[in-house]
C-alpha atoms as a PDB file:
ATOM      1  CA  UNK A   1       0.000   0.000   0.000  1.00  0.00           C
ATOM      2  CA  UNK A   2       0.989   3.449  -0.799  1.00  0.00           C
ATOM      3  CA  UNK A   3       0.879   5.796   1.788  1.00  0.00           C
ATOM      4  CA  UNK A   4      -2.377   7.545   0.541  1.00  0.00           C
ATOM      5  CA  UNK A   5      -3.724   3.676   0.893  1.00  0.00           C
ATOM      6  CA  UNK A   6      -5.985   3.408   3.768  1.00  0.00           C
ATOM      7  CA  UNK A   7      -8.149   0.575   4.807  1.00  0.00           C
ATOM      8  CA  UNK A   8     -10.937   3.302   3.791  1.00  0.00           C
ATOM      9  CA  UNK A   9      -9.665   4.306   0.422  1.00  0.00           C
ATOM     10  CA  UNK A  10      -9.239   0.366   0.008  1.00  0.00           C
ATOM     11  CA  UNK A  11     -12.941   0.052   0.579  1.00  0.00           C
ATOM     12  CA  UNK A  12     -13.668   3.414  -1.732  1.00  0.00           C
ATOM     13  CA  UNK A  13     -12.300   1.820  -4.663  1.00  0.00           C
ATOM     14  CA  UNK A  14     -14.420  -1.820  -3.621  1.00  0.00           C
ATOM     15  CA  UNK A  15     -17.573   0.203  -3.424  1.00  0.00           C
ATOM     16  CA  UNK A  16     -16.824   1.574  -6.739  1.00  0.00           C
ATOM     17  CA  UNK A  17     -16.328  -1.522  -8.271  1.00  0.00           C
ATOM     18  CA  UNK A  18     -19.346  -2.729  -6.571  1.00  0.00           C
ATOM     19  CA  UNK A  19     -21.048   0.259  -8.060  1.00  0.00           C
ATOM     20  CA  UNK A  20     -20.160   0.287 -11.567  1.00  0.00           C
ATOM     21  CA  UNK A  21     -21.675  -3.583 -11.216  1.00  0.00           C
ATOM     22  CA  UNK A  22     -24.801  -2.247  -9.934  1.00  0.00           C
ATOM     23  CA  UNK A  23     -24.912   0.198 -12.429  1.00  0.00           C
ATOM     24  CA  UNK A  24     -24.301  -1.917 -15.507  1.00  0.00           C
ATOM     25  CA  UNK A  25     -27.510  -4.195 -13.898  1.00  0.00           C
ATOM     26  CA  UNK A  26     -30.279  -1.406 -14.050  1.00  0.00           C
ATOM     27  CA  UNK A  27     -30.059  -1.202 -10.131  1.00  0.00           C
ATOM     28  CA  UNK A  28     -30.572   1.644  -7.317  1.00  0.00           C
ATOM     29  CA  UNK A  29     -27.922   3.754  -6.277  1.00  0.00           C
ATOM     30  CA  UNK A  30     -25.859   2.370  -4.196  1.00  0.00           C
ATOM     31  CA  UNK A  31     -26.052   3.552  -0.537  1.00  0.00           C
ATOM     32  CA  UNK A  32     -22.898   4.905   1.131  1.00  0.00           C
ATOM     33  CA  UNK A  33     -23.817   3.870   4.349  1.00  0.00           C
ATOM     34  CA  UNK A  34     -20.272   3.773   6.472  1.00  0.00           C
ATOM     35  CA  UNK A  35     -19.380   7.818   7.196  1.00  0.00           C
ATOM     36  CA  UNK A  36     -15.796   6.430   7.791  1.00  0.00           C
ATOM     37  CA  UNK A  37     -15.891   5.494   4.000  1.00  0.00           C
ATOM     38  CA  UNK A  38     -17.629   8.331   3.058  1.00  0.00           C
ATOM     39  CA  UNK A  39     -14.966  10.830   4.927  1.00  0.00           C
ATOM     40  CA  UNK A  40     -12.030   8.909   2.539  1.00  0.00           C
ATOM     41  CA  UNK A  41     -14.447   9.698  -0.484  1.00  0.00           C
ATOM     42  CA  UNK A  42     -14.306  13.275   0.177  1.00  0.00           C
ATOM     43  CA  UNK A  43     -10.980  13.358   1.120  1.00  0.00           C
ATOM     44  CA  UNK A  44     -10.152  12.154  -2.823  1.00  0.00           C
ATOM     45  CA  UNK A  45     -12.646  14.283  -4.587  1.00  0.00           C
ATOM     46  CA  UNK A  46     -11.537  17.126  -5.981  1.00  0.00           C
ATOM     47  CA  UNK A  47      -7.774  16.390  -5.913  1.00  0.00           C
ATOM     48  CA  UNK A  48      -5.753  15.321  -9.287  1.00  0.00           C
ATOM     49  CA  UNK A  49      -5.932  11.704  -8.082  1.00  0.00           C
ATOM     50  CA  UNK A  50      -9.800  11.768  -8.442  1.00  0.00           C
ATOM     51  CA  UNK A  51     -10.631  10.681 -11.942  1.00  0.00           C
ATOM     52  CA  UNK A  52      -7.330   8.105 -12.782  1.00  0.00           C
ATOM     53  CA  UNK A  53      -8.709   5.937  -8.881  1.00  0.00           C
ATOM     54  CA  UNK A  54     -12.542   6.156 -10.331  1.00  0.00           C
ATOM     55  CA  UNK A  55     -11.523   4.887 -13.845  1.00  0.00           C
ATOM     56  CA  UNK A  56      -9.014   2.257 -11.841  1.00  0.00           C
ATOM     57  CA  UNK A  57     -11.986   0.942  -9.928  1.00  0.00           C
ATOM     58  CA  UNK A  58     -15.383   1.606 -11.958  1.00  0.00           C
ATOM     59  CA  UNK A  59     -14.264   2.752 -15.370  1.00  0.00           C
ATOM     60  CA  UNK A  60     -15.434   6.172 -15.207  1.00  0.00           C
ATOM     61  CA  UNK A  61     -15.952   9.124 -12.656  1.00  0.00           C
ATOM     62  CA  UNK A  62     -17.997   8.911 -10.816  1.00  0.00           C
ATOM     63  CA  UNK A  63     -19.910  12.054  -8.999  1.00  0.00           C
ATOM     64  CA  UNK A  64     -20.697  12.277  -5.215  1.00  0.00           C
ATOM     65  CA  UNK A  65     -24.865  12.713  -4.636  1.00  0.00           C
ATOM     66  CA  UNK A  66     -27.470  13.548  -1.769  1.00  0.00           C
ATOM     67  CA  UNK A  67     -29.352  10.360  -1.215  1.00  0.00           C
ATOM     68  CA  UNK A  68     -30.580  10.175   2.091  1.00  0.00           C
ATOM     69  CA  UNK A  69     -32.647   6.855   3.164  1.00  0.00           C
ATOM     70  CA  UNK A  70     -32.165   4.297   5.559  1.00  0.00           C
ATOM     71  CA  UNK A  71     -33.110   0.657   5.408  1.00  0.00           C
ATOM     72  CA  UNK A  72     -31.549  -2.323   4.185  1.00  0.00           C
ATOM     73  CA  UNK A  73     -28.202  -1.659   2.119  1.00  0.00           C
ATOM     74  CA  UNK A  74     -28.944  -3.003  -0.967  1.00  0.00           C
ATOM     75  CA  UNK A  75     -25.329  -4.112  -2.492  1.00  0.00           C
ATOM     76  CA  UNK A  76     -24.474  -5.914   0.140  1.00  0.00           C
ATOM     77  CA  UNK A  77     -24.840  -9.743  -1.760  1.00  0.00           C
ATOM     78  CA  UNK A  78     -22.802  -7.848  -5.110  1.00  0.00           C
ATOM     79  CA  UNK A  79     -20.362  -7.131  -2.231  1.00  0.00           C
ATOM     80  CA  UNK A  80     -19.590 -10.486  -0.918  1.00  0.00           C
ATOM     81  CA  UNK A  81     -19.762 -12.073  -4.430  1.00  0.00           C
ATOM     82  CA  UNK A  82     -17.095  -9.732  -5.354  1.00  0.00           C
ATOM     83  CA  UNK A  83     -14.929  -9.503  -2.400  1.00  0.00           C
ATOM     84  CA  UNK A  84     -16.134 -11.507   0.755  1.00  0.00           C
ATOM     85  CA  UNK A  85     -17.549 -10.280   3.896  1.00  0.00           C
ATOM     86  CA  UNK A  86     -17.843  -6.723   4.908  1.00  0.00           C
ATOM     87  CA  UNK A  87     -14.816  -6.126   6.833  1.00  0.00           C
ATOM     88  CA  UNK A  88     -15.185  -4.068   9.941  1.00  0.00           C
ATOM     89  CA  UNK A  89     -13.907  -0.769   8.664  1.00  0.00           C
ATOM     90  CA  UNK A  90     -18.050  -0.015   7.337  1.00  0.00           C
ATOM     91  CA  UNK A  91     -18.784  -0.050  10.752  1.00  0.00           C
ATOM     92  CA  UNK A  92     -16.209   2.299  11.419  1.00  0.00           C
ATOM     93  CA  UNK A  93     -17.506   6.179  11.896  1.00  0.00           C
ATOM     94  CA  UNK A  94     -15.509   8.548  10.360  1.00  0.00           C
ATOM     95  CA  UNK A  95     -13.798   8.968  14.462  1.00  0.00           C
ATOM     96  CA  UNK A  96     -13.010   5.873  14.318  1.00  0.00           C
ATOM     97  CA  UNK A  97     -15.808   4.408  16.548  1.00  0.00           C
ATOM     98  CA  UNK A  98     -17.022   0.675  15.287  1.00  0.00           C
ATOM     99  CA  UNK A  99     -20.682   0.414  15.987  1.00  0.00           C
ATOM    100  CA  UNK A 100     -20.231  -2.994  17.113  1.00  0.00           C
ATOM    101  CA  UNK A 101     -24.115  -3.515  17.033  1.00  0.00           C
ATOM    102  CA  UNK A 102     -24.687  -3.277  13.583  1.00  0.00           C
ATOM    103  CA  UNK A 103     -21.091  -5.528  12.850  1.00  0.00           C
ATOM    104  CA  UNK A 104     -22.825  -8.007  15.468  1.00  0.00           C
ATOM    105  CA  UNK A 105     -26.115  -8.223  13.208  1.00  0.00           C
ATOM    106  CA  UNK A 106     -24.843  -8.370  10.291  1.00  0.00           C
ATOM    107  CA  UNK A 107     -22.421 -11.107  11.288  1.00  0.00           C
ATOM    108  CA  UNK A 108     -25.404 -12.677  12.579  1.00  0.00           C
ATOM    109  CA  UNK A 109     -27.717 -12.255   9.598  1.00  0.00           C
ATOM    110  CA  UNK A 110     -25.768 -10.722   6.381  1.00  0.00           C
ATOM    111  CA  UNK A 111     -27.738  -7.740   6.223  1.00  0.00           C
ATOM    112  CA  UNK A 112     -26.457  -4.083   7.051  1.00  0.00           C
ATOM    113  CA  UNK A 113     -29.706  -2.220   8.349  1.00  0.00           C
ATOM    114  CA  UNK A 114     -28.445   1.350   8.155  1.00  0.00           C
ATOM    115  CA  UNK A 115     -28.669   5.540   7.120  1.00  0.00           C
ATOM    116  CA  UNK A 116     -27.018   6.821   4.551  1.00  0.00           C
ATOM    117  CA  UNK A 117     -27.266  10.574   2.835  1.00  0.00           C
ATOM    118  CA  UNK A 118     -25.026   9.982  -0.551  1.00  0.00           C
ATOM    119  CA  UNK A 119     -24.370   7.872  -3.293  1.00  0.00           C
ATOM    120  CA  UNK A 120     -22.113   7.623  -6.200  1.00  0.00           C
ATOM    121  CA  UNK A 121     -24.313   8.581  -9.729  1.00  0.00           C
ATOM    122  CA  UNK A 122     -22.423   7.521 -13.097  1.00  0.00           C
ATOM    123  CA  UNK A 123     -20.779  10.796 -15.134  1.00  0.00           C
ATOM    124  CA  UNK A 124     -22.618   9.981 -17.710  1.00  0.00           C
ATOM    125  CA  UNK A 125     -25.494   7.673 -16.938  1.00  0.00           C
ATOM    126  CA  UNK A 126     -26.272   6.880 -20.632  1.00  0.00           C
ATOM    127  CA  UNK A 127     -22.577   5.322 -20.889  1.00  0.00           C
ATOM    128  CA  UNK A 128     -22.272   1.771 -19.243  1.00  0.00           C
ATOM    129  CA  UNK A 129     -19.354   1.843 -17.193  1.00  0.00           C
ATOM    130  CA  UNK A 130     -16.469  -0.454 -18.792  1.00  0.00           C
ATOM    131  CA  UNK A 131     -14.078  -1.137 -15.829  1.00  0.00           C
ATOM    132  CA  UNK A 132     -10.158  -2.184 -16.636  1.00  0.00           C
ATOM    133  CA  UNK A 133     -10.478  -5.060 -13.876  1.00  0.00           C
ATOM    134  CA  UNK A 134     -12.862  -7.133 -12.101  1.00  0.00           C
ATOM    135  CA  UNK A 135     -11.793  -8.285  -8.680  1.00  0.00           C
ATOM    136  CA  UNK A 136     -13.031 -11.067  -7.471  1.00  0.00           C
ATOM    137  CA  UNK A 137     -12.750 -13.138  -4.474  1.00  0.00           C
END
């Protein structure tokens, strides 16, 4: 890992892959639900790194939304497919508190039951994304 490579920008560019497959499937948004992830994301935006890590991760840039809901997290099954379990860092605030309730349920039943107030929405939402790699698990 780089030095800009934390365990949240490791994650950012996950969800974006995770994204551009949701995308590409006629799905919802997907729901940035961990604030810890969400801090990294705005950390990045903005900065001459921006566009090359979206294109690395989801084949085009994405932009940053308001979508606030709360609910079931709805990429959570794309997720695992892709990459495994959750690990605990989306339970991590953006303080670094884990709410260990919600890691507890969803160890316990695979869902994440959470808010969220943002979401990534496609550049160009006409233009599938076409990402440079898929990783898988």
């Amino acid at each position: 890992m780089t030095s800009t490579q934390t365990p949240e920008r490791v994650e950012l560019g996950k969800f974006f892959e995770v994204s551009a497959r949701e995308f590409e499937a006629g799905n919802t948004p997907p729901e940035m639900f961990s604030t810890g992830v969400d801090a990294a994301w705005h950390r990045l935006m903005g900065t001459p790194e921006y566009a090359p890590f979206c294109h690395q991760h989801a084949g085009q840039v994405f932009g940053h939304v308001t979508h606030y809901g709360s609910g079931a997290v709805s990429w959570i099954r794309t997720y695992e497919e892709m990459f495994g379990p959750l690990p605990v860092i989306w339970f991590t605030g953006a303080d670094g508190t884990v709410d260990e309730k919600a890691v507890d349920r969803y160890r316990a039943t695979g869902e994440v039951w959470a808010e969220w107030n943002c979401s990534p929405a496609p550049e160009d939402p006409e233009a599938a994304p076409k990402r440079r790699k898929t990783t898988t698990r």
